[in-house]
N, C-alpha and C. Protein backbone atom coordinates (compact mmCIF):
# COMPACT_ATOMS: atom_id res chain seq x y z
N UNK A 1 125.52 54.69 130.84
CA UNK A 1 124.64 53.97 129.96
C UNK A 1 124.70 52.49 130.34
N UNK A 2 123.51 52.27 130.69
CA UNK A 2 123.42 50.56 130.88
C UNK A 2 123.93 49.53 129.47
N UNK A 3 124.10 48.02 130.41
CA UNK A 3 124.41 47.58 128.87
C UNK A 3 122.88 46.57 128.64
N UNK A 4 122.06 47.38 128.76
CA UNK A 4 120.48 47.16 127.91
C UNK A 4 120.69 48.10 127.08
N UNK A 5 120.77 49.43 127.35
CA UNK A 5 120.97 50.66 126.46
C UNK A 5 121.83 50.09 124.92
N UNK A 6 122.67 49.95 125.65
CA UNK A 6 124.11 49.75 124.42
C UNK A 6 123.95 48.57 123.37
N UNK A 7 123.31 47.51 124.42
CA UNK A 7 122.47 46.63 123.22
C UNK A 7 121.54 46.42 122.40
N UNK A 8 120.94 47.65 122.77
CA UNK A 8 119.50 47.94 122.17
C UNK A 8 119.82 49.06 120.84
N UNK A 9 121.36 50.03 121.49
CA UNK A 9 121.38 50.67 120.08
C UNK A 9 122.58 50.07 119.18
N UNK A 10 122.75 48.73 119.39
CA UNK A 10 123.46 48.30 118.58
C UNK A 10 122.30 47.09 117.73
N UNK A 11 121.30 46.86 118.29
CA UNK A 11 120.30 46.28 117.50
C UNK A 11 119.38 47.26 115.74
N UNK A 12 119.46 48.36 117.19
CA UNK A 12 118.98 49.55 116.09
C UNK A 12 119.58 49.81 115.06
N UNK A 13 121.33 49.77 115.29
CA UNK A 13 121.96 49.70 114.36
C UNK A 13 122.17 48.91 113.22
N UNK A 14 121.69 47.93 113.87
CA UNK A 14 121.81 46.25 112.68
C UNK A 14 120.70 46.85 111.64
N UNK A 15 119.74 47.60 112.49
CA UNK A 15 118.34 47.41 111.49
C UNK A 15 118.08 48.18 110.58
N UNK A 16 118.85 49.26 111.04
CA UNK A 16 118.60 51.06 110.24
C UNK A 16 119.34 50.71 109.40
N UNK A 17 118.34 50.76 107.60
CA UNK A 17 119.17 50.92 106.29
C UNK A 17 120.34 52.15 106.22
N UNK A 18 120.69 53.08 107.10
CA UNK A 18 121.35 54.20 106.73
C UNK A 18 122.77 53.40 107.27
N UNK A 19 122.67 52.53 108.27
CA UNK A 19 123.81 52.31 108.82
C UNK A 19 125.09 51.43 107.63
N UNK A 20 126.28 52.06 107.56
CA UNK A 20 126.72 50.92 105.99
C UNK A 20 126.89 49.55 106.58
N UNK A 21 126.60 49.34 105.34
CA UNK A 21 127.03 47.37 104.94
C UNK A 21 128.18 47.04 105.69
N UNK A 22 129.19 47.25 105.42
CA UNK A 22 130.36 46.87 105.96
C UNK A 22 130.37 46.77 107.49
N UNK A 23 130.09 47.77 108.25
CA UNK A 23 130.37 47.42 109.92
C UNK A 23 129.11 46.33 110.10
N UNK A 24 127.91 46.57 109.54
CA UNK A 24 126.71 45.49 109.50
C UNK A 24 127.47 43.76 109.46
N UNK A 25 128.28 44.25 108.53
CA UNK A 25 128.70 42.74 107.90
C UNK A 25 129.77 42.00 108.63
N UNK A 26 130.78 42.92 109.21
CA UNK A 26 131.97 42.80 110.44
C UNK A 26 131.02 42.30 111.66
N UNK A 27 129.88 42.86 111.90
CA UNK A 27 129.34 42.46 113.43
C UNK A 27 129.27 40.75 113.05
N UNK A 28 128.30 41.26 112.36
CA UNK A 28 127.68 39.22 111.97
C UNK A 28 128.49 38.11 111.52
N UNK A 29 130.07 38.36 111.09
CA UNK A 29 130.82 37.67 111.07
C UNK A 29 131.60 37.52 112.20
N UNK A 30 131.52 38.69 113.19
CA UNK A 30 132.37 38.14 114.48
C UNK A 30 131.28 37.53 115.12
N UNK A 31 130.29 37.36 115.23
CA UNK A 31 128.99 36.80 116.17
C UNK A 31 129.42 35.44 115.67
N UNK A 32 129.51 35.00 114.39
CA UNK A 32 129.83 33.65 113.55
C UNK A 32 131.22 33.17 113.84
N UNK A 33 131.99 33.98 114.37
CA UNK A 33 133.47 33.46 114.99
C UNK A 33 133.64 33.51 116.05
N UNK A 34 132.34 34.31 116.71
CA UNK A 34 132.51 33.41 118.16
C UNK A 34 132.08 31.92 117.95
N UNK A 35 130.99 31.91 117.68
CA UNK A 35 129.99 30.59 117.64
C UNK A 35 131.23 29.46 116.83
N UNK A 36 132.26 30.06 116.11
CA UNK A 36 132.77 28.97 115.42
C UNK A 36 133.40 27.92 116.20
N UNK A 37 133.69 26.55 116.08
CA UNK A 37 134.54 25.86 117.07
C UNK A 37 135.56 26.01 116.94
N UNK A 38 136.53 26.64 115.64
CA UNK A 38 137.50 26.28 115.03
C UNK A 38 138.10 27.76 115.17
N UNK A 39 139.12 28.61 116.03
CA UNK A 39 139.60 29.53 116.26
C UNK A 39 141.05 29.64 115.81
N UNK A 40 141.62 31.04 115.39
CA UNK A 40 143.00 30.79 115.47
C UNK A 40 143.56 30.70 116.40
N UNK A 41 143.57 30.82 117.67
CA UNK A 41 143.83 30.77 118.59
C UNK A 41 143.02 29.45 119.62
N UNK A 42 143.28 28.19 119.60
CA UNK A 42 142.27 27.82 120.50
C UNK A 42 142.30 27.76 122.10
N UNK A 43 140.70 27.61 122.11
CA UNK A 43 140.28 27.77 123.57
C UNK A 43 140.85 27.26 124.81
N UNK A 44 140.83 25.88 124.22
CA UNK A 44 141.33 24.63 125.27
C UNK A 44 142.53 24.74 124.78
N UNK A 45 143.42 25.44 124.45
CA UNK A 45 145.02 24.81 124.07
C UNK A 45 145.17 26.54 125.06
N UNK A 46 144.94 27.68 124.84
CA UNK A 46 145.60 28.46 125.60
C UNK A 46 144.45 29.69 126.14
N UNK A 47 143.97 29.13 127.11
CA UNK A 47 142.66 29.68 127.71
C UNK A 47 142.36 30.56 127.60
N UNK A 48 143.30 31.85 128.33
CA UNK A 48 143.25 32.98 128.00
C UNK A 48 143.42 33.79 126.74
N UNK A 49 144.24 33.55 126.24
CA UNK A 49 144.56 34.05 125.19
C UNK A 49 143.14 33.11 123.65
N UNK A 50 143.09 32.14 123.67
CA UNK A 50 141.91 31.79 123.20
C UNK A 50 140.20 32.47 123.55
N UNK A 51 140.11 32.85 124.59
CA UNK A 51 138.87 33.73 124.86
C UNK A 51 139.62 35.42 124.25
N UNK A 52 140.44 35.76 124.83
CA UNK A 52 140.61 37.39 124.80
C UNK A 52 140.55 37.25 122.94
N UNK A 53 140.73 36.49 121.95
CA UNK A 53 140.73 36.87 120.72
C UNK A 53 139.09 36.90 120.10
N UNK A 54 138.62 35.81 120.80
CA UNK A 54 136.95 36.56 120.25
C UNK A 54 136.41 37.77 120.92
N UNK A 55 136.95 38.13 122.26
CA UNK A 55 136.24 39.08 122.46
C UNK A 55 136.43 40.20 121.98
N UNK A 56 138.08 40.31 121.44
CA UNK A 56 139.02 41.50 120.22
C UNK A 56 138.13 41.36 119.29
N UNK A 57 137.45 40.54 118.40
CA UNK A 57 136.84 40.01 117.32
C UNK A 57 135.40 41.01 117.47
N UNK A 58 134.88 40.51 118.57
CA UNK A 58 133.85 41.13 118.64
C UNK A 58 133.41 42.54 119.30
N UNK A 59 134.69 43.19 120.08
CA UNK A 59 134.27 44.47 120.41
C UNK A 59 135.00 45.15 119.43
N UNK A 60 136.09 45.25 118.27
CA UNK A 60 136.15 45.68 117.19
C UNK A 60 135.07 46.08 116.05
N UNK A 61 134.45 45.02 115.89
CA UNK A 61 132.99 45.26 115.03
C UNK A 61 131.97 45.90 115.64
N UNK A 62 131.94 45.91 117.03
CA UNK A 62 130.83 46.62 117.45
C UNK A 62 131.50 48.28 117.53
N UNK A 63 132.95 48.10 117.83
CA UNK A 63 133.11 49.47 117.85
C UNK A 63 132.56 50.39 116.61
N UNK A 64 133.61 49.42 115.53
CA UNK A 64 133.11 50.30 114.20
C UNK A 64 131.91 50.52 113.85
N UNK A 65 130.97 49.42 114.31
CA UNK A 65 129.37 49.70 113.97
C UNK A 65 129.00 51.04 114.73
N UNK A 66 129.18 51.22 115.90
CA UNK A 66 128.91 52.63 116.59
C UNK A 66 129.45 53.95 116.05
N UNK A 67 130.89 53.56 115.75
CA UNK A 67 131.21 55.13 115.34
C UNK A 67 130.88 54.97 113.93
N UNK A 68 130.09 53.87 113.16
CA UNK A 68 130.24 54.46 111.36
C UNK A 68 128.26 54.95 111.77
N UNK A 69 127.52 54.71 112.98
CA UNK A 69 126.04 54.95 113.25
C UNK A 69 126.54 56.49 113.91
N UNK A 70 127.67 56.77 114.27
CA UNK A 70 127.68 58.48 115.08
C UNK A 70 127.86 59.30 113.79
N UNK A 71 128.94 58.51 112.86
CA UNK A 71 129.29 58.72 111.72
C UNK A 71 128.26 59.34 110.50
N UNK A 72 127.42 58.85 110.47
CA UNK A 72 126.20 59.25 109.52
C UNK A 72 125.38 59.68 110.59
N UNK A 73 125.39 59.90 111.41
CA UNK A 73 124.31 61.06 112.25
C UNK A 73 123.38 59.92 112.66
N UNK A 74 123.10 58.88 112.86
CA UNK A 74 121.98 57.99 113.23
C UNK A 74 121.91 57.94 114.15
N UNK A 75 123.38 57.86 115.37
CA UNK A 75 123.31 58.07 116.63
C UNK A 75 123.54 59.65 116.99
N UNK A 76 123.18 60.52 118.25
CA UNK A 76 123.61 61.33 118.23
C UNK A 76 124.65 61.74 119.05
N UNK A 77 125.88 62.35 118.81
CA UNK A 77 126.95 62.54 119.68
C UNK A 77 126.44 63.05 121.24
N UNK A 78 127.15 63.16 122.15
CA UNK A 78 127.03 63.24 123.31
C UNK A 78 127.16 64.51 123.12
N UNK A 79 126.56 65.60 123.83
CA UNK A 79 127.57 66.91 124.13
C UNK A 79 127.68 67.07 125.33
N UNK A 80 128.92 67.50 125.47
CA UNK A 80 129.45 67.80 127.01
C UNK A 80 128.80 68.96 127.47
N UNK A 81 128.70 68.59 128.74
CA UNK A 81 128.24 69.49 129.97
C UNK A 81 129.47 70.38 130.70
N UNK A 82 129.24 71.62 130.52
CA UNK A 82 130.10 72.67 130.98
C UNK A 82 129.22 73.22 132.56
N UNK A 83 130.30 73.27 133.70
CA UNK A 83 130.23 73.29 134.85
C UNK A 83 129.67 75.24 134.78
């Protein structure tokens, strides 16, 4: 899956009323803590470790947004292919 794909069904996800509030609400507050200047960890004081915590921030919320959209059936699970 491309990451056009993956961003496109995580848009879908933002938009579909079935998807819950809560992972909705986790995405848009880590999008707002990236953008924030003010980190617990900062950027310019310990580089690495200042980037790797927004990106924890933000692939956490996207995770949960995906599995609470597989979760209520909005996305549909993969099924495996038997040889």
């Amino acid at each position: 899956m491309s990451l056009f794909d993956r961003l496109r069904r995580v848009a879908s996800l933002m938009r579909d009323p079935r998807t819950p509030a809560l992972p909705r609400i986790a995405v848009g507050l880590a999008v707002i803590y990236l953008l924030w200047p003010l980190d617990l960890i900062p950027d310019f004081a310990v580089p690495v470790a200042g980037y790797f915590d927004d990106l924890v921030a933000i692939w956490l919320a996207l995770r949960w947004l995906v599995k609470a959209g597989t979760a209520a059936r909005i996305i549909p699970v993969r099924e495996t292919r038997q040889p």
